[in-house]
C-alpha atoms as a PDB file:
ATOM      1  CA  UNK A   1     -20.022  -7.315  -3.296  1.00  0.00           C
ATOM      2  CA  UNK A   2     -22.805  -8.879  -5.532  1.00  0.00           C
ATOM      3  CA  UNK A   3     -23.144 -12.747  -5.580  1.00  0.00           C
ATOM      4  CA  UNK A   4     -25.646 -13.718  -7.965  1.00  0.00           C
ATOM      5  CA  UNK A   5     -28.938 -11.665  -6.810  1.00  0.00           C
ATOM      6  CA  UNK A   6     -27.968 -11.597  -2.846  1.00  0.00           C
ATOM      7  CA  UNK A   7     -25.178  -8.547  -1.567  1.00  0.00           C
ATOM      8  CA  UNK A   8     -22.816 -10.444   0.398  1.00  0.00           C
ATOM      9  CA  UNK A   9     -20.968  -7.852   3.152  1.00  0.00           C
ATOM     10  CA  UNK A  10     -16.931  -8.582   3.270  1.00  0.00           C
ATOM     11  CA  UNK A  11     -15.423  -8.598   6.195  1.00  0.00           C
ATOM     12  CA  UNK A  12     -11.485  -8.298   5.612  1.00  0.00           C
ATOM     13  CA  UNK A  13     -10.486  -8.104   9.186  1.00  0.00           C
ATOM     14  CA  UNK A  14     -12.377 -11.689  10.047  1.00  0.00           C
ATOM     15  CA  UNK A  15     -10.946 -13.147   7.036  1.00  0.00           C
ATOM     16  CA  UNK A  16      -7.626 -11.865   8.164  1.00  0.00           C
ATOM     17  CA  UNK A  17      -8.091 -13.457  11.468  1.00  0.00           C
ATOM     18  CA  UNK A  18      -9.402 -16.737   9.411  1.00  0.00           C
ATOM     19  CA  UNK A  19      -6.446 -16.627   7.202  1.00  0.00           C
ATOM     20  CA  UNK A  20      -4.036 -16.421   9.723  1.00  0.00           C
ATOM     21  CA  UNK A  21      -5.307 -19.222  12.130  1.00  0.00           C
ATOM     22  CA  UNK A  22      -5.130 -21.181   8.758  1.00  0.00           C
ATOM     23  CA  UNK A  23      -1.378 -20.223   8.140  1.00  0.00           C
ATOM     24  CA  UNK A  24      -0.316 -20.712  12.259  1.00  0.00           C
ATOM     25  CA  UNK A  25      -1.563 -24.209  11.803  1.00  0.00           C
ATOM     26  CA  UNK A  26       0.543 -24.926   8.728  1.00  0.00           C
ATOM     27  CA  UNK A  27      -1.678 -24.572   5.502  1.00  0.00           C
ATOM     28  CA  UNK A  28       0.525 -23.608   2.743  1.00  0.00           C
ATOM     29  CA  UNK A  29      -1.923 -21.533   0.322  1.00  0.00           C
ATOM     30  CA  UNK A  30      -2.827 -19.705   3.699  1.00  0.00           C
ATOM     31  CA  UNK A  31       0.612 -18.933   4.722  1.00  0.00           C
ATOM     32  CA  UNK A  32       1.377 -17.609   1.045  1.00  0.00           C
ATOM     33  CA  UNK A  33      -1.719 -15.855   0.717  1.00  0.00           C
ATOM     34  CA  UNK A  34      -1.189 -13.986   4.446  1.00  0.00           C
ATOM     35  CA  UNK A  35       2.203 -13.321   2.978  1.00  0.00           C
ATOM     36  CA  UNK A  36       0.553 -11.394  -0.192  1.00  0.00           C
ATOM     37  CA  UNK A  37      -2.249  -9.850   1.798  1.00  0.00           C
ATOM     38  CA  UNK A  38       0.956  -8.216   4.102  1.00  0.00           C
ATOM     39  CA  UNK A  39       3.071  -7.274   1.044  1.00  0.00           C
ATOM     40  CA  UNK A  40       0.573  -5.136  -0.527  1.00  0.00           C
ATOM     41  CA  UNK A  41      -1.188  -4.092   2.238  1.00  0.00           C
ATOM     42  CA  UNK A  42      -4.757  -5.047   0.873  1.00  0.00           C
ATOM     43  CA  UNK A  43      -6.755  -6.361   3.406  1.00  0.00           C
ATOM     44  CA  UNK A  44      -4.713  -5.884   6.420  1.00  0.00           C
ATOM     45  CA  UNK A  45      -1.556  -2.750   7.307  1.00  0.00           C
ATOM     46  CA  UNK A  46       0.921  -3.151   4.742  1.00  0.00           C
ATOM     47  CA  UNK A  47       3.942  -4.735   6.615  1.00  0.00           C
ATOM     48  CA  UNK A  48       7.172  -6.268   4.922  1.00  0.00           C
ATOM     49  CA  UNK A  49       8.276  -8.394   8.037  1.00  0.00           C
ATOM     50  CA  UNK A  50       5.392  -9.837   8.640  1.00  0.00           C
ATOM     51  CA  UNK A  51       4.661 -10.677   4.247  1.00  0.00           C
ATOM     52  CA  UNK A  52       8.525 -12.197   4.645  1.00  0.00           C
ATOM     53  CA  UNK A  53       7.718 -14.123   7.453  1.00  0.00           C
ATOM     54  CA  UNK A  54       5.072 -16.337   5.703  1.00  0.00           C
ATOM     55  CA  UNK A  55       6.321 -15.997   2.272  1.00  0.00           C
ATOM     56  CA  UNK A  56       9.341 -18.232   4.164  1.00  0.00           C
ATOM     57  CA  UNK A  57       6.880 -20.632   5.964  1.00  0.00           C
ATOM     58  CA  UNK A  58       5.258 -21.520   2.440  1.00  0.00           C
ATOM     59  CA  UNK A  59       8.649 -21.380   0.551  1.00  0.00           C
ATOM     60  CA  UNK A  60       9.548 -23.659   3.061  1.00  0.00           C
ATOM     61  CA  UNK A  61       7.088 -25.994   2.153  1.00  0.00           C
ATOM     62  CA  UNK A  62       7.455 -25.735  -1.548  1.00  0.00           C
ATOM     63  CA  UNK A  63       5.285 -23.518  -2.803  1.00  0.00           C
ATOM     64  CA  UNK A  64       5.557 -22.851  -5.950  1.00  0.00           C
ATOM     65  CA  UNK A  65       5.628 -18.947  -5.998  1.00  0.00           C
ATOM     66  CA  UNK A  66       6.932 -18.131  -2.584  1.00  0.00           C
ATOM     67  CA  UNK A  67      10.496 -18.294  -2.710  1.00  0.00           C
ATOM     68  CA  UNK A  68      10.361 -15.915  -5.608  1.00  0.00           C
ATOM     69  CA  UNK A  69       8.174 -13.606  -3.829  1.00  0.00           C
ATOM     70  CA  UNK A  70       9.967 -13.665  -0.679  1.00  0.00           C
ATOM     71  CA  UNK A  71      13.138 -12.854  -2.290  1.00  0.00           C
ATOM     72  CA  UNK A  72      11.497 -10.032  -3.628  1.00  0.00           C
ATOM     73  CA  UNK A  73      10.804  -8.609  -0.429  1.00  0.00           C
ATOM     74  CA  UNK A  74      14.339  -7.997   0.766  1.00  0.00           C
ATOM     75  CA  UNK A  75      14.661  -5.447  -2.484  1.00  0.00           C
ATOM     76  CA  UNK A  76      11.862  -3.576  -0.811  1.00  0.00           C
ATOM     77  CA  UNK A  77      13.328  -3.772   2.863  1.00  0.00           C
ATOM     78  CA  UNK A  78      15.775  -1.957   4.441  1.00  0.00           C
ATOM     79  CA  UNK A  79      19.034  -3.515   5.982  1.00  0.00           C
ATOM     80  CA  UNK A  80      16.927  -2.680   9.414  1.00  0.00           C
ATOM     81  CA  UNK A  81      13.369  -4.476   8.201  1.00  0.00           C
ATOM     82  CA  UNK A  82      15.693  -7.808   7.515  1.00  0.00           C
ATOM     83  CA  UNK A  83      17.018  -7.627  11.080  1.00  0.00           C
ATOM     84  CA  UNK A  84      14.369  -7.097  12.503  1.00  0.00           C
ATOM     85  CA  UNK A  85      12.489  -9.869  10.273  1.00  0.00           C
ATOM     86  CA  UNK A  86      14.821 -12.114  11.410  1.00  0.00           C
ATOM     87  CA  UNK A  87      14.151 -11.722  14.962  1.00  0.00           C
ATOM     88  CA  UNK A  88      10.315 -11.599  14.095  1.00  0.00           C
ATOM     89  CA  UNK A  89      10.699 -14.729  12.370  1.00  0.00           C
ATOM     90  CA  UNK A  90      12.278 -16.264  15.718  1.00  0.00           C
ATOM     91  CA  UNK A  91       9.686 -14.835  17.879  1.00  0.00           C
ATOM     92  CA  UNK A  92       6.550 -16.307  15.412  1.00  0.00           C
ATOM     93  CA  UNK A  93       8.174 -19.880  14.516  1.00  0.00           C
ATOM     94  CA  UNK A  94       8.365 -20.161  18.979  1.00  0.00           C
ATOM     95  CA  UNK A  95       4.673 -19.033  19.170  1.00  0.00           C
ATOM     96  CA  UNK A  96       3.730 -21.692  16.132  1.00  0.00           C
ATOM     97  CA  UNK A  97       5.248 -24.367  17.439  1.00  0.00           C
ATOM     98  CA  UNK A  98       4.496 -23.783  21.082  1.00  0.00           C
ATOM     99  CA  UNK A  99       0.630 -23.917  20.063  1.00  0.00           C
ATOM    100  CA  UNK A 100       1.286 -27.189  18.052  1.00  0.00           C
ATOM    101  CA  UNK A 101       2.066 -28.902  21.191  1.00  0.00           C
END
C-alpha cells in the first residue's frame, strides 16, 4: 500500500490481533469492526459465529449499525451456527469478563 511517497507493508493478522484486544476490552467501533472483518472474511477466516458474537457486544452498546447487521447474520446461518453461537457467545462473554477482573 502507497502512503504518500513511502510503501507501507500491511499486516492483517497483527491488526487482527490489535483489533481484537481492542474489542475484549470493550471498544465499541472495535467490536463492530471485528464483527465485519468475521462476516466477510476479509482480513481474518470468514466465520459467522464469531461476526455474531461482536456484532451483539456493539449492538449491545448502541451502535448504530450493529443490531441491523447482526440480525442479518442469522439469514446467513444455519439453525446449527445459532446454537452453536449461542454457546460461543457464553464461552467469550466468561473469558471477557474474567480478564476485566
Amino acid at each position: 500500500m502507497r502512503y504518500g511517497e513511502e510503501v507501507v507493508l500491511l499486516d492483517f493478522k497483527k491488526a487482527v490481533y490489535w483489533i481484537t484486544k481492542a474489542s475484549e476490552q470493550g471498544h465499541i467501533e472495535a467490536q463492530y469492526n471485528l464483527g465485519h472483518i468475521y462476516e466477510y472474511g476479509d482480513e481474518a477466516p470468514q466465520d459467522y459465529k464469531q461476526a455474531y458474537f461482536w456484532y451483539t457486544k456493539a449492538a449491545e452498546k448502541s451502535h448504530y449499525f450493529a443490531k441491523e447487521d447482526r440480525d442479518k447474520m442469522l439469514e446467513k446461518m444455519s439453525q446449527s451456527q445459532i446454537e452453536e453461537v449461542q454457546k460461543l457467545s457464553k464461552e467469550l462473554y466468561e473469558k471477557i469478563n474474567n480478564k476485566a477482573k
